[in-house]
N, C-alpha and C. Protein backbone atom coordinates (compact mmCIF):
# COMPACT_ATOMS: atom_id res chain seq x y z
N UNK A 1 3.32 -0.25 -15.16
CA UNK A 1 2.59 -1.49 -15.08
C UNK A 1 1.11 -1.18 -14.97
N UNK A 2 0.45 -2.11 -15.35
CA UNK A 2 -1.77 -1.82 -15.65
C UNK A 2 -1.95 -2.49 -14.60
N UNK A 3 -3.36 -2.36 -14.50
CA UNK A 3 -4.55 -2.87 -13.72
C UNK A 3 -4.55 -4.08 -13.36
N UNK A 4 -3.74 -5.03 -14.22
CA UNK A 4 -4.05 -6.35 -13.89
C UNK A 4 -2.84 -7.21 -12.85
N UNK A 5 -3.30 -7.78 -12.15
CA UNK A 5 -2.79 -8.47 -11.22
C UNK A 5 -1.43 -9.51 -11.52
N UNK A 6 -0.21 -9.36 -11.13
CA UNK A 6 0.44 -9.94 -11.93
C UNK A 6 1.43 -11.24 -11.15
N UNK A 7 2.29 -11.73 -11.64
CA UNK A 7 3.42 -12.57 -10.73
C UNK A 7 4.05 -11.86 -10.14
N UNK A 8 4.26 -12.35 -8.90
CA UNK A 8 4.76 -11.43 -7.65
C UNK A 8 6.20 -11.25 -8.02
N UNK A 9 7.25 -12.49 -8.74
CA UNK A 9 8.20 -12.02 -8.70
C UNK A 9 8.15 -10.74 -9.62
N UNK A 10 7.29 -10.83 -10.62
CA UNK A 10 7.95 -9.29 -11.36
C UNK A 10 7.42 -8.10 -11.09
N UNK A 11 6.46 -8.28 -9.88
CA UNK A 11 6.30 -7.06 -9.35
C UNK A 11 7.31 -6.30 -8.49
N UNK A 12 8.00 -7.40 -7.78
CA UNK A 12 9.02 -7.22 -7.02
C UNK A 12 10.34 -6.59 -7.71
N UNK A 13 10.36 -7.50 -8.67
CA UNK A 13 11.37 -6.73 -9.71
C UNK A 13 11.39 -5.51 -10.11
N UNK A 14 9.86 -5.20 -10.41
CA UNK A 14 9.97 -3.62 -11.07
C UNK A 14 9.36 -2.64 -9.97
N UNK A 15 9.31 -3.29 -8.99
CA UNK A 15 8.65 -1.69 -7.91
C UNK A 15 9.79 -1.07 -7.71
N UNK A 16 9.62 0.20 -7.55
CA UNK A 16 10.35 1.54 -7.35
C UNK A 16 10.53 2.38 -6.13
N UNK A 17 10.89 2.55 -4.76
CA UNK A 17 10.43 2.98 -4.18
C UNK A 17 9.90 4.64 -4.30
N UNK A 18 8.28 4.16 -3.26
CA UNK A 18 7.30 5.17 -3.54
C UNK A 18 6.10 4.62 -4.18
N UNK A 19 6.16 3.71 -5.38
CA UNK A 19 5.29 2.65 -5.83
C UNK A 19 4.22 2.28 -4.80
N UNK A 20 3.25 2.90 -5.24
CA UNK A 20 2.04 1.92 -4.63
C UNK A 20 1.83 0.47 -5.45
N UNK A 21 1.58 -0.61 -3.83
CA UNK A 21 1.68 -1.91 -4.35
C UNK A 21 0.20 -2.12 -3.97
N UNK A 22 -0.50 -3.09 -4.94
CA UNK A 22 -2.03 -3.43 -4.27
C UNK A 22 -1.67 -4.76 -4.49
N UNK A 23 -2.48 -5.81 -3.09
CA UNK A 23 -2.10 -6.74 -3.08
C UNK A 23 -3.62 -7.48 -3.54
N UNK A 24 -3.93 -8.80 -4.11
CA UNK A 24 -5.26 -9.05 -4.23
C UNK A 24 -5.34 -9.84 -2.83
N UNK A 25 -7.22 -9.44 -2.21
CA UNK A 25 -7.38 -9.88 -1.10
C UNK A 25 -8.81 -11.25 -1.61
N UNK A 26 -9.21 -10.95 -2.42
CA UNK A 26 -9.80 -11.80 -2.66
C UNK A 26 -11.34 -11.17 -2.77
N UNK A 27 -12.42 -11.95 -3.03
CA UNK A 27 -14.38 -11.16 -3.24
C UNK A 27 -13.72 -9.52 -3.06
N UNK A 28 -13.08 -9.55 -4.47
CA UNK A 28 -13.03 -7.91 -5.49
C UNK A 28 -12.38 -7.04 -4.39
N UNK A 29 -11.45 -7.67 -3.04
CA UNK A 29 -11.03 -6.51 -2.47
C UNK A 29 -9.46 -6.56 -2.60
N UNK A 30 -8.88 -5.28 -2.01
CA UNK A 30 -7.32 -5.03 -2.37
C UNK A 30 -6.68 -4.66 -0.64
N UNK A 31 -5.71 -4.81 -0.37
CA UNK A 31 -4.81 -4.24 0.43
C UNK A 31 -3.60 -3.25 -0.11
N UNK A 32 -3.68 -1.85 -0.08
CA UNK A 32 -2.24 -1.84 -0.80
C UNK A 32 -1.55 -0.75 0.61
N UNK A 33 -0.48 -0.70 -0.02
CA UNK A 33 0.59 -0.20 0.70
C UNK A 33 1.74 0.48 -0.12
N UNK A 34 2.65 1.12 0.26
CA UNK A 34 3.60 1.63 -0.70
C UNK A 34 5.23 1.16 -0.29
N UNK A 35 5.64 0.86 -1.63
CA UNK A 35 6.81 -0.22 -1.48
C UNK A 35 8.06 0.50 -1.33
N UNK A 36 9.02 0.48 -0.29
CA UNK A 36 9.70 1.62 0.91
C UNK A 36 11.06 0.62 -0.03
N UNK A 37 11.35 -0.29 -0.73
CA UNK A 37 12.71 -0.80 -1.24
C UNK A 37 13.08 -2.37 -0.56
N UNK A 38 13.78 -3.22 -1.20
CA UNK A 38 14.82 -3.80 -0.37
C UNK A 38 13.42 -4.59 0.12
N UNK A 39 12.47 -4.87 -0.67
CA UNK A 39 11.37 -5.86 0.02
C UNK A 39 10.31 -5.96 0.55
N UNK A 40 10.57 -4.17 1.18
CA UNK A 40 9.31 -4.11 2.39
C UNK A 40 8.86 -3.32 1.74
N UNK A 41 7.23 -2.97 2.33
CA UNK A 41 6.17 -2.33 2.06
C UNK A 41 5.49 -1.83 3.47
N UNK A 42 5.55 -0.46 3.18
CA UNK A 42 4.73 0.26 4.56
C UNK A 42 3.08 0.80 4.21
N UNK A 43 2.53 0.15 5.06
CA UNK A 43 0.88 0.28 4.94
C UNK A 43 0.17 0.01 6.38
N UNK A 44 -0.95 0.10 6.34
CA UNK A 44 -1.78 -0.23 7.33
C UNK A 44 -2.12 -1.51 7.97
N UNK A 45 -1.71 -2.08 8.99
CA UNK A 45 -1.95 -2.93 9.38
C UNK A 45 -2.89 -4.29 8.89
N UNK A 46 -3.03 -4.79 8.50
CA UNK A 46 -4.32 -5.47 8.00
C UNK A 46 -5.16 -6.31 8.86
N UNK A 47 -4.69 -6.48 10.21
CA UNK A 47 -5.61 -6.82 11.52
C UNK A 47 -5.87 -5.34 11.93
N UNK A 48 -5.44 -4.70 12.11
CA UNK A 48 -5.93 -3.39 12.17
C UNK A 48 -7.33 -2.65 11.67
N UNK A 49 -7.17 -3.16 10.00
CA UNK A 49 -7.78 -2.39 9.57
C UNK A 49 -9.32 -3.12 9.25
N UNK A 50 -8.93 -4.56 9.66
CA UNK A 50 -10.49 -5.57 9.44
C UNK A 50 -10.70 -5.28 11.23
N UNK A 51 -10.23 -4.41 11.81
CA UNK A 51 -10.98 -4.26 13.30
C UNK A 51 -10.85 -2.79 13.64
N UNK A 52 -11.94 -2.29 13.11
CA UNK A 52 -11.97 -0.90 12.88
C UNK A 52 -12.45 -0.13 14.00
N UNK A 53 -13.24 -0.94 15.16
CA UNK A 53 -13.82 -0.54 16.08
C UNK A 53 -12.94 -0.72 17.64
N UNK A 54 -11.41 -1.16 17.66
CA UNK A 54 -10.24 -0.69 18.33
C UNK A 54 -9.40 0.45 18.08
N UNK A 55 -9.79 0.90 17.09
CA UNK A 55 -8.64 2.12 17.26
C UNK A 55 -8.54 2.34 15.89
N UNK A 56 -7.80 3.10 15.55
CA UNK A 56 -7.25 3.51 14.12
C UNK A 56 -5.82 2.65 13.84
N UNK A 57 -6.17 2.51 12.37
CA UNK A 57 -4.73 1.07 12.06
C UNK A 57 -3.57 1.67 12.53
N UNK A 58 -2.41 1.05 12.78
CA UNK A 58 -1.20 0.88 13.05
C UNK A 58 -0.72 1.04 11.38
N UNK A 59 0.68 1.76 11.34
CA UNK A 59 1.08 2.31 10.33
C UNK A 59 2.45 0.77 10.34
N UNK A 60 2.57 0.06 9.46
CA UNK A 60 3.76 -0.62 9.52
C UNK A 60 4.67 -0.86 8.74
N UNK A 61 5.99 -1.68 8.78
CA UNK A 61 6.51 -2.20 7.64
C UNK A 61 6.67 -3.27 7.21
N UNK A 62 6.11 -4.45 6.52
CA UNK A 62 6.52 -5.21 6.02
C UNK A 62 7.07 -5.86 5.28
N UNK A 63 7.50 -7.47 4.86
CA UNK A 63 8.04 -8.21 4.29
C UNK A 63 7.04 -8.37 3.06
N UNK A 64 7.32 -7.85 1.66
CA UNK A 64 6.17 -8.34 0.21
C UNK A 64 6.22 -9.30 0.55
N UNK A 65 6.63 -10.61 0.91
CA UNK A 65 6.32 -11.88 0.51
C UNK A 65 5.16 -12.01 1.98
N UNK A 66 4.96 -11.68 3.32
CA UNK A 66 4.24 -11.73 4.14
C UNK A 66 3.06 -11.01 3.83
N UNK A 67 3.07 -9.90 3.12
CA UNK A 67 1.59 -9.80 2.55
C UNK A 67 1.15 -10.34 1.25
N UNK A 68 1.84 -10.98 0.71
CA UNK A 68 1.14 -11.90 -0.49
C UNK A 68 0.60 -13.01 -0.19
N UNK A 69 0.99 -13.86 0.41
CA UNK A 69 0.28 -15.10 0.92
C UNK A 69 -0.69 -15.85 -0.04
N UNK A 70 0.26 -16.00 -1.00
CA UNK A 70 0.00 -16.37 -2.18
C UNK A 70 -0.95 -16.22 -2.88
N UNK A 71 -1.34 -14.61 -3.05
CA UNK A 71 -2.03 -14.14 -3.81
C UNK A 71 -1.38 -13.57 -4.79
N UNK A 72 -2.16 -13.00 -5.94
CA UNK A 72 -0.92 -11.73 -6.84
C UNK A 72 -0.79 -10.43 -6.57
N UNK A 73 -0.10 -9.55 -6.84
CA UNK A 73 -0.08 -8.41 -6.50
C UNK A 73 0.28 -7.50 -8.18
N UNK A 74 0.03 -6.13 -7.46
CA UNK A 74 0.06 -5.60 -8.94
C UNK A 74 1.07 -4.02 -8.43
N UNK A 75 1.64 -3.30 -9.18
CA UNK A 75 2.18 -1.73 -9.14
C UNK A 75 0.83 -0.90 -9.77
N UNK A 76 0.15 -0.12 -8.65
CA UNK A 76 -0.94 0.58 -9.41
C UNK A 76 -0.65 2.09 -8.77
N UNK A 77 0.29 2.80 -10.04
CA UNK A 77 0.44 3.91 -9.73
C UNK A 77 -0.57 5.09 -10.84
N UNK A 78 -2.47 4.64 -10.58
CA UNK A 78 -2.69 5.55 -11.46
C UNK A 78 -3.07 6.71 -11.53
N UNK A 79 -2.62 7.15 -9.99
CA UNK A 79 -2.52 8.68 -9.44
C UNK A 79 -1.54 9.30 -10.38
N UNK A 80 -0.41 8.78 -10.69
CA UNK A 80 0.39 9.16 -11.38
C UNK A 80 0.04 9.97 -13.06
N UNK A 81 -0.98 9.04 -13.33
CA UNK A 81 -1.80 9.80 -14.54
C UNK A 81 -2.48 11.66 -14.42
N UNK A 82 -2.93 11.62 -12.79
CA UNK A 82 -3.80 12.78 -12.60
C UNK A 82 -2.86 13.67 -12.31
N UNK A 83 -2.25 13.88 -11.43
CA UNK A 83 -1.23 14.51 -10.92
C UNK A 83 0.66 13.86 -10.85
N UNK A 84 1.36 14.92 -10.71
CA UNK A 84 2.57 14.47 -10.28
C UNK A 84 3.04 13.96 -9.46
N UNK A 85 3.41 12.76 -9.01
CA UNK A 85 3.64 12.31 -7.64
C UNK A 85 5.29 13.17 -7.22
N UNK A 86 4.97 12.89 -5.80
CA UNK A 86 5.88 13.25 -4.89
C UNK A 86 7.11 13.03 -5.09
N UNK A 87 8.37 13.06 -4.44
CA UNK A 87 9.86 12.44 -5.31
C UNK A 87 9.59 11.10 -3.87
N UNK A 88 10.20 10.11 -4.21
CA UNK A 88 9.95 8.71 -3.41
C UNK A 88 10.38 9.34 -1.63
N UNK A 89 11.50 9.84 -1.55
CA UNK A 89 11.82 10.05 -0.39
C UNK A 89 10.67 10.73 0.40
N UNK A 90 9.79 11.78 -0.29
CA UNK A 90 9.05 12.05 0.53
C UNK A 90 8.06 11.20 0.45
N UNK A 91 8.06 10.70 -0.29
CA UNK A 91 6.75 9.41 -0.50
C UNK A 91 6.88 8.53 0.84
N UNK A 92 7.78 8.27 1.34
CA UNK A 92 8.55 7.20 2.36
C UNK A 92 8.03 7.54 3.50
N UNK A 93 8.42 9.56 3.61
CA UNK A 93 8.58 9.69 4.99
C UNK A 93 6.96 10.30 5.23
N UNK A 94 5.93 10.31 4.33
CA UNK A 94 4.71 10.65 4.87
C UNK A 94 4.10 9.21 5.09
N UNK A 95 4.50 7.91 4.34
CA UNK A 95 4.32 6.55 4.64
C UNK A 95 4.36 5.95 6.32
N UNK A 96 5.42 6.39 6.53
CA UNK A 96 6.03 6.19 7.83
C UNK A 96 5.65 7.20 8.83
N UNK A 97 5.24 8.28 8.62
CA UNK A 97 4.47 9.35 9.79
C UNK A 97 2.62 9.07 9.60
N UNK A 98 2.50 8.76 8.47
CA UNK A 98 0.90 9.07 8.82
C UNK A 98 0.01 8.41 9.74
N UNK A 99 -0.79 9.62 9.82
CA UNK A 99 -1.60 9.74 11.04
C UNK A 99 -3.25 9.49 9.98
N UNK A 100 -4.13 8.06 10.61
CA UNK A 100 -5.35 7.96 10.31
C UNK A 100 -6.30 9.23 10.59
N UNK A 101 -5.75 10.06 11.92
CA UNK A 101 -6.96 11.15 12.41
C UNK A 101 -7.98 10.45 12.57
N UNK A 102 -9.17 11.61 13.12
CA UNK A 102 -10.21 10.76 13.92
C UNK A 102 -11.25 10.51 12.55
N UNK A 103 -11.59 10.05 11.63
CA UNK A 103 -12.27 9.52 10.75
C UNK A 103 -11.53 8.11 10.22
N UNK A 104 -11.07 7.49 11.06
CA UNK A 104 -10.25 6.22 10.39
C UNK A 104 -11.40 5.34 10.00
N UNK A 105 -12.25 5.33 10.82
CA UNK A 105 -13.44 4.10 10.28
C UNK A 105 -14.14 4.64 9.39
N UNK A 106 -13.39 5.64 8.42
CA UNK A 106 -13.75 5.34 6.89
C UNK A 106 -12.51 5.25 6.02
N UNK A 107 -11.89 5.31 6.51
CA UNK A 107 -10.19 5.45 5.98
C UNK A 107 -10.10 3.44 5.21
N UNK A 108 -9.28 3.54 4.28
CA UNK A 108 -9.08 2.26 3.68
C UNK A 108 -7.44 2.05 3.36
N UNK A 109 -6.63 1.09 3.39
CA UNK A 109 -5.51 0.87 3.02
C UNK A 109 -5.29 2.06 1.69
N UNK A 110 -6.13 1.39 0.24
CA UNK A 110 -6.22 2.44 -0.47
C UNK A 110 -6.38 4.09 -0.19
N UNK A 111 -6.90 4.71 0.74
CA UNK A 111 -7.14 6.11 1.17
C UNK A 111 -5.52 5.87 1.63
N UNK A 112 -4.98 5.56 2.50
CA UNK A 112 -3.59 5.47 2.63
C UNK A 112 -2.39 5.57 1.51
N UNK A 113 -2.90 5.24 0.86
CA UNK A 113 -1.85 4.85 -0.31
C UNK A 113 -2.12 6.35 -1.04
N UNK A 114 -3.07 6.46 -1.27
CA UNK A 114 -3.63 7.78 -2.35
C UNK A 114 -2.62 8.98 -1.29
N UNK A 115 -3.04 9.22 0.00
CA UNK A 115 -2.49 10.60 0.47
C UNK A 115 -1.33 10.37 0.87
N UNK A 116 -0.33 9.84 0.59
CA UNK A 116 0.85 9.79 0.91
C UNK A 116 1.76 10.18 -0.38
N UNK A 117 0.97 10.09 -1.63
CA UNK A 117 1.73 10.85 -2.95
C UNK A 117 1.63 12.15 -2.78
């Protein structure tokens, strides 16, 4: 799937787990996260990560339809072009362990998504 932002149901349809999902946030920004199967998507908090000066985000899992909120979302796997991604399972379990470390207040949902392939 490309660049462009699409209907949620057929994103839902064709994510894969391991799939990075970017969600549109609106004035040119993205949330993404990587889509763990069966619905959910594990990413960075998104109160978390618009309050950067409490702590480093919370790693979570959610419901796709609770982070769309009726926006579109898209499959943007174009790491996949540069390098080989990971096999999904490990894609999952660095999803679910990672650690922001102490530079999180430059860290972005996207920086999340990128080092977990």
């Amino acid at each position: 799937m490309g660049q462009i932002y699409s209907n949620p149901i057929q994103v839902l349809a064709e994510a894969q787990p391991g799939d990075i999902i970017q969600f549109e946030r609106g004035w040119n920004q993205s949330h993404c996260g990587i889509y763990a199967g069966n619905g959910k998507v594990i990413h960075p908090s998104v109160e978390d990560c618009d309050r950067r000066q409490h702590g480093p985000p919370r790693v979570i899992e959610s419901n796709f339809s609770d982070l769309l909120q009726d926006r579109k979302a898209k499959i943007n796997n174009h790491f996949d072009q540069k390098t080989k991604p990971l096999p999904s399972d490990e894609i999952l379990k660095r999803a679910r362990g990672y650690n922001f470390g102490k530079y999180y207040w430059n860290s972005t949902s996207n920086h999340f998504a990128a080092e977990c392939l």
